[in-house]
PDB file of N, CA and C in Angstrom:
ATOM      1  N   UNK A   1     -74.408 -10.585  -1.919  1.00  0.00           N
ATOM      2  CA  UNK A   1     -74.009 -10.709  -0.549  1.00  0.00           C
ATOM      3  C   UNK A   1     -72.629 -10.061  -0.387  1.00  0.00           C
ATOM      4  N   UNK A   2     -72.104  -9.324   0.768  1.00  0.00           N
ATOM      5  CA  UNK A   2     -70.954  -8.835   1.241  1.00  0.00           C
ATOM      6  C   UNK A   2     -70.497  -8.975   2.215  1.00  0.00           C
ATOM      7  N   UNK A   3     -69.492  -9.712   1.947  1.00  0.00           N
ATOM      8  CA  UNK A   3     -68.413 -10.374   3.337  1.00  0.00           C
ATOM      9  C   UNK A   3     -67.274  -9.036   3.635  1.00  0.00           C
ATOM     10  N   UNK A   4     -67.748  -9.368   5.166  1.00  0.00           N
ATOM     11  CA  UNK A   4     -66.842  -8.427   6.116  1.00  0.00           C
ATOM     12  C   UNK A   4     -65.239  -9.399   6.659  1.00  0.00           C
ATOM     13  N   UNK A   5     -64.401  -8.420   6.451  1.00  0.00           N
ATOM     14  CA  UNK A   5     -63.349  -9.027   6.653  1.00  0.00           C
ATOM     15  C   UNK A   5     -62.390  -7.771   6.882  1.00  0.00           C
ATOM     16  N   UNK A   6     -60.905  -8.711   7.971  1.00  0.00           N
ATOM     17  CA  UNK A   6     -60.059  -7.555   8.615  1.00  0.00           C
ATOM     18  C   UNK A   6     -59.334  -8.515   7.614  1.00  0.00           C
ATOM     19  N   UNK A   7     -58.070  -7.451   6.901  1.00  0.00           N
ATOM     20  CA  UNK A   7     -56.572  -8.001   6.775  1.00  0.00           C
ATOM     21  C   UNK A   7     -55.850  -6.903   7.671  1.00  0.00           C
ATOM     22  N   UNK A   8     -54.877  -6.984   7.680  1.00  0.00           N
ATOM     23  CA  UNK A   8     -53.315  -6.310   7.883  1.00  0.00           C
ATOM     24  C   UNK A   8     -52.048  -6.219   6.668  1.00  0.00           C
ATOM     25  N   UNK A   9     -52.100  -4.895   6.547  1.00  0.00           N
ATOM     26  CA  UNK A   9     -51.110  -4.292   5.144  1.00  0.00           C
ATOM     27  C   UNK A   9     -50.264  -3.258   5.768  1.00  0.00           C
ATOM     28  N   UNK A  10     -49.196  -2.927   5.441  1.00  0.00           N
ATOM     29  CA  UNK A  10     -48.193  -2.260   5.719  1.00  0.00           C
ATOM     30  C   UNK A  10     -48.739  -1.094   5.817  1.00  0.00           C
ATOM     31  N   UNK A  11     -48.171   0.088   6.266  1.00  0.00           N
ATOM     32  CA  UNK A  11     -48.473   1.357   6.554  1.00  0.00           C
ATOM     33  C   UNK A  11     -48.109   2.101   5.659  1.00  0.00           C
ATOM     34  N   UNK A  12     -47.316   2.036   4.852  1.00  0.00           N
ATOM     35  CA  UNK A  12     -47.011   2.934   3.254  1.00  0.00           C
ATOM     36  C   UNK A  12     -47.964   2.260   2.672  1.00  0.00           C
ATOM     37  N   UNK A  13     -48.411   0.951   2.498  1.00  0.00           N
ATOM     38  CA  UNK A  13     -49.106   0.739   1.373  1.00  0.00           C
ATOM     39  C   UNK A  13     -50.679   1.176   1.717  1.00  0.00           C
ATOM     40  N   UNK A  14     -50.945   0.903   3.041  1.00  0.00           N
ATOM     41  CA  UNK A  14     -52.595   1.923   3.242  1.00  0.00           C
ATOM     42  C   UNK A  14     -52.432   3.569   2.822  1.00  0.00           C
ATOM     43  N   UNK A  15     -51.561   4.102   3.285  1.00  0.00           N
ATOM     44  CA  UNK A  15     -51.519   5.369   2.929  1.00  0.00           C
ATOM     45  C   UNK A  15     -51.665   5.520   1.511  1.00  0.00           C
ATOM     46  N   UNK A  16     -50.534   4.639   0.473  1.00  0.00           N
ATOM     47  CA  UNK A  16     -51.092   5.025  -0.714  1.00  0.00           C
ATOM     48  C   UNK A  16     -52.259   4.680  -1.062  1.00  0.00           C
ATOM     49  N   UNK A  17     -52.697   3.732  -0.480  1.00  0.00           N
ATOM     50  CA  UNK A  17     -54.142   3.331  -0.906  1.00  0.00           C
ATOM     51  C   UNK A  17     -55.299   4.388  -0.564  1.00  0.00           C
ATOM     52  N   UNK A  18     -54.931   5.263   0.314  1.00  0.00           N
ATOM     53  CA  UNK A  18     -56.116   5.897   0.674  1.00  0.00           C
ATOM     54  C   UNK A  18     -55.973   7.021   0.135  1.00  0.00           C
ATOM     55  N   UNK A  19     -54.784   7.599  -0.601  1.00  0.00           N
ATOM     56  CA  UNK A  19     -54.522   8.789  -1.632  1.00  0.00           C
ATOM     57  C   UNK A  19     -54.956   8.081  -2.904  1.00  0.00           C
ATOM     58  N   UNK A  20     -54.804   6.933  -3.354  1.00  0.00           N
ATOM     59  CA  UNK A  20     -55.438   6.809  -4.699  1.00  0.00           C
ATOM     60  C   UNK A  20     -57.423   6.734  -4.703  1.00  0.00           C
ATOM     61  N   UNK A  21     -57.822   6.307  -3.533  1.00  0.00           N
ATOM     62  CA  UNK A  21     -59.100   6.051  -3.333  1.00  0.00           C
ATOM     63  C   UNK A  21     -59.617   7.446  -3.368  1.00  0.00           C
ATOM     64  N   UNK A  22     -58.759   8.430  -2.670  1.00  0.00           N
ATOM     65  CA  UNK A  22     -59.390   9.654  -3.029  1.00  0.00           C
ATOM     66  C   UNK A  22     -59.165  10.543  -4.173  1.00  0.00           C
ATOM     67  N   UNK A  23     -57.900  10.204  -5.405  1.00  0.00           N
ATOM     68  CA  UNK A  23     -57.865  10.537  -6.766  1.00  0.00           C
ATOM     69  C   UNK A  23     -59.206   9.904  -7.450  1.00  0.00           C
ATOM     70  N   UNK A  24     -59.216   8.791  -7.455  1.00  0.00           N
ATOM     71  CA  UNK A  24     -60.664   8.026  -7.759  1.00  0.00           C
ATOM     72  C   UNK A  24     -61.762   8.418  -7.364  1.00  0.00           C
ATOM     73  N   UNK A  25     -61.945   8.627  -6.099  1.00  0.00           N
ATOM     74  CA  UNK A  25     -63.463   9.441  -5.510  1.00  0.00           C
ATOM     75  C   UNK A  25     -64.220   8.233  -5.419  1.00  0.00           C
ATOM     76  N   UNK A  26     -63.434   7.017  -5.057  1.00  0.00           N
ATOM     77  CA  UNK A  26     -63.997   5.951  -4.278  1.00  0.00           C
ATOM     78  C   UNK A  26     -63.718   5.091  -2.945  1.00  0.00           C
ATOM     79  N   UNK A  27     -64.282   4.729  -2.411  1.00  0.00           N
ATOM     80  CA  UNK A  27     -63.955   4.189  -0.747  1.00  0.00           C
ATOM     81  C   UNK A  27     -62.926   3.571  -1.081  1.00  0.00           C
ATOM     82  N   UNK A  28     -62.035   3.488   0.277  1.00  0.00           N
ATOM     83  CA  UNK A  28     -61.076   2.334   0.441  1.00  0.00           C
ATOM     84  C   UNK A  28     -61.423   0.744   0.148  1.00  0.00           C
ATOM     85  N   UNK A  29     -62.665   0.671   0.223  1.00  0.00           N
ATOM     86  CA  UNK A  29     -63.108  -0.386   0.341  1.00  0.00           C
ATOM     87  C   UNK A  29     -63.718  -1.170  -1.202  1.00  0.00           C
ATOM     88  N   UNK A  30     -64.060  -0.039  -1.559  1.00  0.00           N
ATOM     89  CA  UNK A  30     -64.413  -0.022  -2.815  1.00  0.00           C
ATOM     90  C   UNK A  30     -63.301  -0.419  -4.169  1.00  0.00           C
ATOM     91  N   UNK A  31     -62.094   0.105  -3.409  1.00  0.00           N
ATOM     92  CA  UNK A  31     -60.579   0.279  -4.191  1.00  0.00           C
ATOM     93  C   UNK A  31     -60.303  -1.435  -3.926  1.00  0.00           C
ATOM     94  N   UNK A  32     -60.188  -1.687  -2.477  1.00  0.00           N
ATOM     95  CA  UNK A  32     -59.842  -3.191  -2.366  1.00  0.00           C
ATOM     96  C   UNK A  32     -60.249  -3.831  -2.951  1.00  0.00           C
ATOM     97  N   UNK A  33     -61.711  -4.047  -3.396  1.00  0.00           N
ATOM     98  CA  UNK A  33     -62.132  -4.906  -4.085  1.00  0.00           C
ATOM     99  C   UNK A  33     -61.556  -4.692  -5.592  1.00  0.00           C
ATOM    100  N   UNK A  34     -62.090  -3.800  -6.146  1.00  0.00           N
ATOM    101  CA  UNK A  34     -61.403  -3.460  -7.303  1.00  0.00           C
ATOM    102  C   UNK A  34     -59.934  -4.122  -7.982  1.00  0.00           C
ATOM    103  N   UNK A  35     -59.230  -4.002  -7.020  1.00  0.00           N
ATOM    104  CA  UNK A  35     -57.839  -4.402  -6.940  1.00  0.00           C
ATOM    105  C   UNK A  35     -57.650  -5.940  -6.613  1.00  0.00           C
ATOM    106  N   UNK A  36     -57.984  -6.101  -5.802  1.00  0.00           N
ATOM    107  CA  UNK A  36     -58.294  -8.190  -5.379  1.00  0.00           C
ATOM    108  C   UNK A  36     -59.066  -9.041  -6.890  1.00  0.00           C
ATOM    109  N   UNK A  37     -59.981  -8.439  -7.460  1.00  0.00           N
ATOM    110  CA  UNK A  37     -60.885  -8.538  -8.708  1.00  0.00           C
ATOM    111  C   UNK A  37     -59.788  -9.166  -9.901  1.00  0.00           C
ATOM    112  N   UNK A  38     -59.067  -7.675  -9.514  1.00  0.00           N
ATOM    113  CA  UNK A  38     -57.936  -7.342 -10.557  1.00  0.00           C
ATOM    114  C   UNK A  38     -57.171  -8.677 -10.909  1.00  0.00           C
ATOM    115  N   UNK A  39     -56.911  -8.464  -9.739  1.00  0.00           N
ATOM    116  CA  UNK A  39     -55.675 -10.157  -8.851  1.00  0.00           C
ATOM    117  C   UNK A  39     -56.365 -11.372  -9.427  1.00  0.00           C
ATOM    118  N   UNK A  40     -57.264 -11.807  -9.072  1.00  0.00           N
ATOM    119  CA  UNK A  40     -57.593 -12.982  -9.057  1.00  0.00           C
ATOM    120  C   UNK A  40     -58.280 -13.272 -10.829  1.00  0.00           C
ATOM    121  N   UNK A  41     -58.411 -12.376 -11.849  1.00  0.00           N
ATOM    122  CA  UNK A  41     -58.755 -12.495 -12.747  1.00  0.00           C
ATOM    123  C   UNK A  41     -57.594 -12.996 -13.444  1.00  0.00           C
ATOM    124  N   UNK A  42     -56.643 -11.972 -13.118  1.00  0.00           N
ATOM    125  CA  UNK A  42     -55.499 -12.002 -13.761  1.00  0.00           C
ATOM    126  C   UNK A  42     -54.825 -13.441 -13.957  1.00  0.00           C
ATOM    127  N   UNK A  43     -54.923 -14.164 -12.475  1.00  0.00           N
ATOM    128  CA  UNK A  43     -54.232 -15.733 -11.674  1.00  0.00           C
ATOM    129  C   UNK A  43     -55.567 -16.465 -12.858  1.00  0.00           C
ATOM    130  N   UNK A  44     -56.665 -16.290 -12.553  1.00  0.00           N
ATOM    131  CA  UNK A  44     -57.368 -17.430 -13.589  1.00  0.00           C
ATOM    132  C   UNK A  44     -57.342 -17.376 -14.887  1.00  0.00           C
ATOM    133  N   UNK A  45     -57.076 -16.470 -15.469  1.00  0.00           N
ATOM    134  CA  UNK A  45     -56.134 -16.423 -16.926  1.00  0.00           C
ATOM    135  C   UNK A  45     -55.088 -17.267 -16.971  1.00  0.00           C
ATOM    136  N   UNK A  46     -54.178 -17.839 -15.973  1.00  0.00           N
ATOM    137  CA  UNK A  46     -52.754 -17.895 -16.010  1.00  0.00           C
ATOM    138  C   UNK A  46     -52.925 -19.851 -15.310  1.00  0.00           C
ATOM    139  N   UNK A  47     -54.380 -20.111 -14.670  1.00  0.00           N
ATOM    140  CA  UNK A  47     -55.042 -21.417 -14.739  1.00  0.00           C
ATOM    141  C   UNK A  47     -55.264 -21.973 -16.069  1.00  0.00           C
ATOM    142  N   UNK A  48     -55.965 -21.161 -17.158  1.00  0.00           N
ATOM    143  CA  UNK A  48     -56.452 -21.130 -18.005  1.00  0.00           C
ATOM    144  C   UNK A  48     -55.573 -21.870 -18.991  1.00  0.00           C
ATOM    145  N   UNK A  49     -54.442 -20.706 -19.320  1.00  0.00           N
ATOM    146  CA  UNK A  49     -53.392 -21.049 -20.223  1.00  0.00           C
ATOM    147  C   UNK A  49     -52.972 -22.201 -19.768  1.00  0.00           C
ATOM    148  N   UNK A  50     -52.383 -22.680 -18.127  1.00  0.00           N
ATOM    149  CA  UNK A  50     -51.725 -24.029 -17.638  1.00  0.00           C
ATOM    150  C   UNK A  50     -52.691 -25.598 -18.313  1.00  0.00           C
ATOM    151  N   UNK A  51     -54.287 -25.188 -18.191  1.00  0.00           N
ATOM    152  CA  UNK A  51     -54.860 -26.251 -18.842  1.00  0.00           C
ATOM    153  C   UNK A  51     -54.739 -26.532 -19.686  1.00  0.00           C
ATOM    154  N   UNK A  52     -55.127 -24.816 -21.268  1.00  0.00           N
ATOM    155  CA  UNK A  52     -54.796 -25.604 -22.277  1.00  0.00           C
ATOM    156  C   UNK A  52     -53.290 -26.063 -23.291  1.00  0.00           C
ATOM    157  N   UNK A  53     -51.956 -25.898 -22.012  1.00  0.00           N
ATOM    158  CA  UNK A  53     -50.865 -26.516 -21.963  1.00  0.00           C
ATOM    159  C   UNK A  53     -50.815 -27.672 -21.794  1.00  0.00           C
ATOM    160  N   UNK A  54     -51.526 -27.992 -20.323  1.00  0.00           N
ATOM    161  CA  UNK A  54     -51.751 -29.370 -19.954  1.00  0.00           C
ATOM    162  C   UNK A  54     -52.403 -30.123 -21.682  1.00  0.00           C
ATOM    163  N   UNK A  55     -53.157 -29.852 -21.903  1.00  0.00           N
ATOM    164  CA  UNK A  55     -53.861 -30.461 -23.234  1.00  0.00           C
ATOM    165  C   UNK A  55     -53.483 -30.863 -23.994  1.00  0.00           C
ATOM    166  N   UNK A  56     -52.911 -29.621 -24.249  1.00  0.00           N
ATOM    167  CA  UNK A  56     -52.282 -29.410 -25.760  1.00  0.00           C
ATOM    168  C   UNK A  56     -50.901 -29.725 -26.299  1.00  0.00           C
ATOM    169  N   UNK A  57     -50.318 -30.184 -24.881  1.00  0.00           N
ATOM    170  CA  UNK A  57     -49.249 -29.823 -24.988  1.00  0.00           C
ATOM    171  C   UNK A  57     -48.049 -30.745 -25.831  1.00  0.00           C
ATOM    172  N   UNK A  58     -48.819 -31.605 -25.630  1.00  0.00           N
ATOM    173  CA  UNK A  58     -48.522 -33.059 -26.977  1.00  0.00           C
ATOM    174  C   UNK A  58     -48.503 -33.331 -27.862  1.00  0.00           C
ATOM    175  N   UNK A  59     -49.162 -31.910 -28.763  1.00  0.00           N
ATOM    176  CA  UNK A  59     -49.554 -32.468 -30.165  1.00  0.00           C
ATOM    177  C   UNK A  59     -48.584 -31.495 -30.792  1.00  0.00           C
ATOM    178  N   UNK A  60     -48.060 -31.554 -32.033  1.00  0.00           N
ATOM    179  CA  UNK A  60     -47.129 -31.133 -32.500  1.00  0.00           C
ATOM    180  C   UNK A  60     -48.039 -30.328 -33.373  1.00  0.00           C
ATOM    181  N   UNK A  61     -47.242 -28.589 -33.321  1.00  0.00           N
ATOM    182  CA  UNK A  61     -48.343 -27.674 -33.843  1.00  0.00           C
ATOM    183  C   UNK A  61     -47.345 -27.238 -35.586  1.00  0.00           C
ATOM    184  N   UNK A  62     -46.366 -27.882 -35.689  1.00  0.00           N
ATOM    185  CA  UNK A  62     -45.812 -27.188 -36.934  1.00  0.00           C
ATOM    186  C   UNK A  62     -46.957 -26.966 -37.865  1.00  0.00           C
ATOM    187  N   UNK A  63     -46.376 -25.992 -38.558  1.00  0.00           N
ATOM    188  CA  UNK A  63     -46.854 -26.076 -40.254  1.00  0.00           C
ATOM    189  C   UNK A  63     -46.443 -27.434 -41.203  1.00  0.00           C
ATOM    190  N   UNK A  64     -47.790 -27.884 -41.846  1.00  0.00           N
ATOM    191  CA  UNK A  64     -47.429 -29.143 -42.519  1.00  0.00           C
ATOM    192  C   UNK A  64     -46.107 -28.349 -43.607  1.00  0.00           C
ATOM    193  N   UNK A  65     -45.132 -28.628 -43.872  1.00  0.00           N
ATOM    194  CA  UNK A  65     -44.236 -28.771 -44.605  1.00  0.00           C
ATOM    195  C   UNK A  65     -44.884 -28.024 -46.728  1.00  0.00           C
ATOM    196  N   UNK A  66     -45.928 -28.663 -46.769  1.00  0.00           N
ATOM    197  CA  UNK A  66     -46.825 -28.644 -48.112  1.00  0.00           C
ATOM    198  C   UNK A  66     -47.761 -27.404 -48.153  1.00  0.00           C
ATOM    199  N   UNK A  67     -47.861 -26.594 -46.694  1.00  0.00           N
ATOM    200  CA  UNK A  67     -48.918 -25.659 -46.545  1.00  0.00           C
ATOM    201  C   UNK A  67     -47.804 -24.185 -46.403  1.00  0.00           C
ATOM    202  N   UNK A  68     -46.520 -24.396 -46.358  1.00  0.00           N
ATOM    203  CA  UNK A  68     -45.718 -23.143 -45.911  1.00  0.00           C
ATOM    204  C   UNK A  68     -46.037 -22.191 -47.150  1.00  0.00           C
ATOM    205  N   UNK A  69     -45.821 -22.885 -48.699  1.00  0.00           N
ATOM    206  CA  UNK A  69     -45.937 -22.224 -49.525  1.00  0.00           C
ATOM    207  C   UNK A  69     -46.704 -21.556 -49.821  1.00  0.00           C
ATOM    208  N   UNK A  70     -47.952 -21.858 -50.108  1.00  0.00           N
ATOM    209  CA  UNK A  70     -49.505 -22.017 -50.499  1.00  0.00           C
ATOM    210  C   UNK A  70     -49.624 -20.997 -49.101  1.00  0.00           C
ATOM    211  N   UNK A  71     -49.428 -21.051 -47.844  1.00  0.00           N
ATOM    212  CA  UNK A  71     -49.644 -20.235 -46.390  1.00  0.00           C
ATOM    213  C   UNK A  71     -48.979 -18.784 -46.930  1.00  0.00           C
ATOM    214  N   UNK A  72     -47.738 -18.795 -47.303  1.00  0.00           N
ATOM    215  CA  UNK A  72     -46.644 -17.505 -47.636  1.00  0.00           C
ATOM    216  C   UNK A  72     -47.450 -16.507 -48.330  1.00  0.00           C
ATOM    217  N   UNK A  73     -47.957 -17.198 -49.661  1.00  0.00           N
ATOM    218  CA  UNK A  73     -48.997 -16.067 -50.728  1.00  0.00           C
ATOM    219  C   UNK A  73     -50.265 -16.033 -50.428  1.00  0.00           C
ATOM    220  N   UNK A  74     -50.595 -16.279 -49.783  1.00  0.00           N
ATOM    221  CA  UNK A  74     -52.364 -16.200 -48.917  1.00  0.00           C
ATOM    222  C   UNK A  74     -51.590 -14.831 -48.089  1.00  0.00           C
ATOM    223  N   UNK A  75     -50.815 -15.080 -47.368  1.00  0.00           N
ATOM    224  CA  UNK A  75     -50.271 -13.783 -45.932  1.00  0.00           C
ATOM    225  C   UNK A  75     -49.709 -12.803 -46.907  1.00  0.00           C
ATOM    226  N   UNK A  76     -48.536 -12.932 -47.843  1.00  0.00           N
ATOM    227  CA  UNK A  76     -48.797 -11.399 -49.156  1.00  0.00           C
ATOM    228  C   UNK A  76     -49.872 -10.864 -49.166  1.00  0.00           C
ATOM    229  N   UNK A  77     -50.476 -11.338 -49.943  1.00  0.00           N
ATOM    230  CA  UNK A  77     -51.593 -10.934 -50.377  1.00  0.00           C
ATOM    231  C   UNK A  77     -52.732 -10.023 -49.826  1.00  0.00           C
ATOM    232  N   UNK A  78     -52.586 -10.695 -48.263  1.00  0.00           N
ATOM    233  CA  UNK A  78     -53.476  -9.789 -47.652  1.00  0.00           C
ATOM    234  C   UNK A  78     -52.880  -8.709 -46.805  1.00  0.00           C
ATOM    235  N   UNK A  79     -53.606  -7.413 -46.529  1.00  0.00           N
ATOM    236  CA  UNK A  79     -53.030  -5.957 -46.067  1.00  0.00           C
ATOM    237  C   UNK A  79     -53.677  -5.918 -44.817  1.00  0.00           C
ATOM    238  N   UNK A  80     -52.868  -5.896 -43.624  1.00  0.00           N
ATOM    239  CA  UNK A  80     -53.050  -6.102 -42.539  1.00  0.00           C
ATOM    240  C   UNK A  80     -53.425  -4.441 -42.243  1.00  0.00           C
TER     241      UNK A  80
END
């Protein structure tokens, strides 16, 4: 399904928008979405992380004290 909708954007920023839509060789419309997509993926990544903060955020993540060593020559050892 495709929802029709008006916004209002500044007049430099349509103009560039309608020079990049035509570097692309895709509609204006086509670009908006693209770009809003962009946006809102980006913001639910940034939900994402806040939850598993909310969560997590209590438990104490050190290295046990007994594992630094034994951790040190395991990470030598291997060739990244």
């Amino acid at each position: 399904m495709v929802m029709k909708t008006a916004i209002s954007i500044p007049q430099e920023i349509f103009k560039s928008a309608e020079k990049l839509a035509g570097k692309m060789g895709v509609s204006r419309s086509q670009l908006y979405v693209t770009a809003i997509k962009s946006y809102v993926e980006a913001h639910e990544g940034e939900a994402i992380t806040a939850k598993l903060n909310e969560v997590y955020g209590h438990i104490d993540s050190r290295l046990d004290p007994k594992l630094k060593k034994p951790q040190a020559k395991a990470i030598s050892r291997n060739h990244w």
